[in-house]
Protein backbone atom coordinates (compact mmCIF):
# COMPACT_ATOMS: atom_id res chain seq x y z
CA UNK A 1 99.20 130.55 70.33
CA UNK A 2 102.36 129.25 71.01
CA UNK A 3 101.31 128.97 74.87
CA UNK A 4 98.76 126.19 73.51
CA UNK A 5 101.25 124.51 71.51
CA UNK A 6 104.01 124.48 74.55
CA UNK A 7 100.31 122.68 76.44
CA UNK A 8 99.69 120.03 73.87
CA UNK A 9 103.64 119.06 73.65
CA UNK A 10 103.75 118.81 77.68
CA UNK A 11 100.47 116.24 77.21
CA UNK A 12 102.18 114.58 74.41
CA UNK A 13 105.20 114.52 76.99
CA UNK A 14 103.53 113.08 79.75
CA UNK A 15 101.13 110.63 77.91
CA UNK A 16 105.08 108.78 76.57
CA UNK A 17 106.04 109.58 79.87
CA UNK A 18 103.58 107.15 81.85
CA UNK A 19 104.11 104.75 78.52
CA UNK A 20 107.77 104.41 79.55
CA UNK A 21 106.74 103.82 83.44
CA UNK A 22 104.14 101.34 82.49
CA UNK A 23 106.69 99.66 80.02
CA UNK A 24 109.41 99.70 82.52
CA UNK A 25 106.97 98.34 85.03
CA UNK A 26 105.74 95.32 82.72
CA UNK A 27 109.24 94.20 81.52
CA UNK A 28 108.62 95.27 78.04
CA UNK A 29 106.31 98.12 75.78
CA UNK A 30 103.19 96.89 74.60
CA UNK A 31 102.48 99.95 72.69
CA UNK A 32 103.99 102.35 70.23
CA UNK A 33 106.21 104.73 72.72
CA UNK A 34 104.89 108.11 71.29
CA UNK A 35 101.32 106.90 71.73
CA UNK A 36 99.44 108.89 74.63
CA UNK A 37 98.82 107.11 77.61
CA UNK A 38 95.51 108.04 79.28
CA UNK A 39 94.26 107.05 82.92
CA UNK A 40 91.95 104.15 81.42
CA UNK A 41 94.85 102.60 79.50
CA UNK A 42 97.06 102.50 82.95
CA UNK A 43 94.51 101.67 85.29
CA UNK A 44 93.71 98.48 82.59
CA UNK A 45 97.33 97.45 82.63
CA UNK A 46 97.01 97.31 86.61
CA UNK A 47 94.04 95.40 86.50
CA UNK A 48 95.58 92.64 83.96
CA UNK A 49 99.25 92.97 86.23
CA UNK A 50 97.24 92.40 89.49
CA UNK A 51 94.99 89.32 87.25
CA UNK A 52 98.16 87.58 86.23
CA UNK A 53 100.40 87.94 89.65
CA UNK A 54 101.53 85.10 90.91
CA UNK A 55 103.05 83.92 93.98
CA UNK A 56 105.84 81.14 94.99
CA UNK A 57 106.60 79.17 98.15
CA UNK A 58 109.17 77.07 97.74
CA UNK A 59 110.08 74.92 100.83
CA UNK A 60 113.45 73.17 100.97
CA UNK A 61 115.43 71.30 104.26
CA UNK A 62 119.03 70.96 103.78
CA UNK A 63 120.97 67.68 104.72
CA UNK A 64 121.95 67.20 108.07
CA UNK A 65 125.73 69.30 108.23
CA UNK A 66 124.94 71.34 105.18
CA UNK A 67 122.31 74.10 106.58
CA UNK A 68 125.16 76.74 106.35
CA UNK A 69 125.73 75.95 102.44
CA UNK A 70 122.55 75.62 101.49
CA UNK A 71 122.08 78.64 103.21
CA UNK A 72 124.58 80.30 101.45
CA UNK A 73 123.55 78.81 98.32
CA UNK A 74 120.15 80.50 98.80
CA UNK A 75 120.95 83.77 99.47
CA UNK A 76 123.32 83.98 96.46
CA UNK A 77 120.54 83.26 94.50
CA UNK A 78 118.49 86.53 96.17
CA UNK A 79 120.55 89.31 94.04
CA UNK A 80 120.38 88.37 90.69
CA UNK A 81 116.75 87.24 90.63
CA UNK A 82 115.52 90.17 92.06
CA UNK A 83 116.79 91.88 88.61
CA UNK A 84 115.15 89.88 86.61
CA UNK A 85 112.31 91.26 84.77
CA UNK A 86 109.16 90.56 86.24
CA UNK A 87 110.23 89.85 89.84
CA UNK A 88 107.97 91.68 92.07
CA UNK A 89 109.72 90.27 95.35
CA UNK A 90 112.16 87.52 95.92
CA UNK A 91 113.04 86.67 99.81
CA UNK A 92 114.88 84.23 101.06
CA UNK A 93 113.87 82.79 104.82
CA UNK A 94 115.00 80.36 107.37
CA UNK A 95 112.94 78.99 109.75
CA UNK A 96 113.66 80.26 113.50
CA UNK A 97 113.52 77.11 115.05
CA UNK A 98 114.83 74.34 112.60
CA UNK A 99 117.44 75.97 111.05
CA UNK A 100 117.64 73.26 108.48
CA UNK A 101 114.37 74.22 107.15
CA UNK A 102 114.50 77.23 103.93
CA UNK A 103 111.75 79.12 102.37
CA UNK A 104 111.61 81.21 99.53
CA UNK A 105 108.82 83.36 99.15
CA UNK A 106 108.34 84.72 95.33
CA UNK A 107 106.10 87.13 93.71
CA UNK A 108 106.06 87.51 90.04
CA UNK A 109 103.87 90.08 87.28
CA UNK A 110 102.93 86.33 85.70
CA UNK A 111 103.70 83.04 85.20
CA UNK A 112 105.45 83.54 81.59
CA UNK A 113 108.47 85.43 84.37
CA UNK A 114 108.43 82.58 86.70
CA UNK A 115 109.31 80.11 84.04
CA UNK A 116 111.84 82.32 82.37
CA UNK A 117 113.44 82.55 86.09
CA UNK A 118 113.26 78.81 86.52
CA UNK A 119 115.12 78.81 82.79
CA UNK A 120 117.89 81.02 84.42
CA UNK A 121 121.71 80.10 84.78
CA UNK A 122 121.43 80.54 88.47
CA UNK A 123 118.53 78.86 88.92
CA UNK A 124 119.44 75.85 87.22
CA UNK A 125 122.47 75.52 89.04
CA UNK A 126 120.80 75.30 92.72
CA UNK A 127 118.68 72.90 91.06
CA UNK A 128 121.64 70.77 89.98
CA UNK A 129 123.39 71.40 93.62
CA UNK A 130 119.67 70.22 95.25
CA UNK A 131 119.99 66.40 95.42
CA UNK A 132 123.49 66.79 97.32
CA UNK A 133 122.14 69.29 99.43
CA UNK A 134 118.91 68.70 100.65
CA UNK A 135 117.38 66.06 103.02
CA UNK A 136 114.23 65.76 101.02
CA UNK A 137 112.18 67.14 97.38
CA UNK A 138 112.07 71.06 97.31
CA UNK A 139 107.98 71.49 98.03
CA UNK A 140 107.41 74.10 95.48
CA UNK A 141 103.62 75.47 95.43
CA UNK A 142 102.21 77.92 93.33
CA UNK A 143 99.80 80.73 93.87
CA UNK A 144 97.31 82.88 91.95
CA UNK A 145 96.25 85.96 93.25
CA UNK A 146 92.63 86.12 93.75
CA UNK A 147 92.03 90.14 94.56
């Protein structure tokens, strides 16, 4: 009897278990953490993570003379957004032949993330910085993530 009781804790186990993954995962628990977590319940949570994904291209050319701060100025930005909660990928890109011309190329679990990243410290500093260092607008486009 005791065998079946050791069973049922190790289910109880594994069900919190894959609640703390998913929880981790989202940037937050949507559900009490001792609930059990069964296959349907994760594979839902996909689904509405891979529905709500969204993805950033953000173009920017730096003034003539200033490709080498603005380049610096972008990849400081790299490290502490990518620990942000809800940052899927955050890469930072220069184009091969102008090498005044940036990219950043962003993907987030939604866009509630996206604007608490454009909210951040960090953020809002390069943004400041932007009309002394670039040549032009940032082109920022935003995509949704079809399938």
């Amino acid at each position: 009897m005791r065998d079946e009781k050791n069973k049922l804790n190790r289910r109880e186990f594994a069900g919190a278990l894959a609640g703390i993954v998913i929880a981790i995962g989202l940037g937050g628990c949507k559900c009490p953490c001792k609930a059990q977590v069964d296959e349907k319940t994760m594979d839902q949570r996909r689904i509405e993570m891979a529905e709500e994904k969204i993805t950033v291209l953000a173009k920017i050319k730096a003034r003539k003379g200033l490709e080498e701060t603005v380049r610096q100025e972008g990849l400081a930005l790299v490290k502490p957004t990518r620990k942000e909660p809800g940052c899927i990928s955050y890469d930072f890109h220069q184009d091969s032949e102008d090498k005044s011309s940036f990219m950043f190329y962003e993907n987030w679990v939604s866009k509630k993330a996206l604007d608490e990243h454009i909210a951040k410290p960090h953020l809002q500093a390069f943004i400041g910085k932007a009309e002394e260092l670039l040549a032009e607008p940032m082109d920022v486009t935003i995509w949704k993530k079809l399938s």
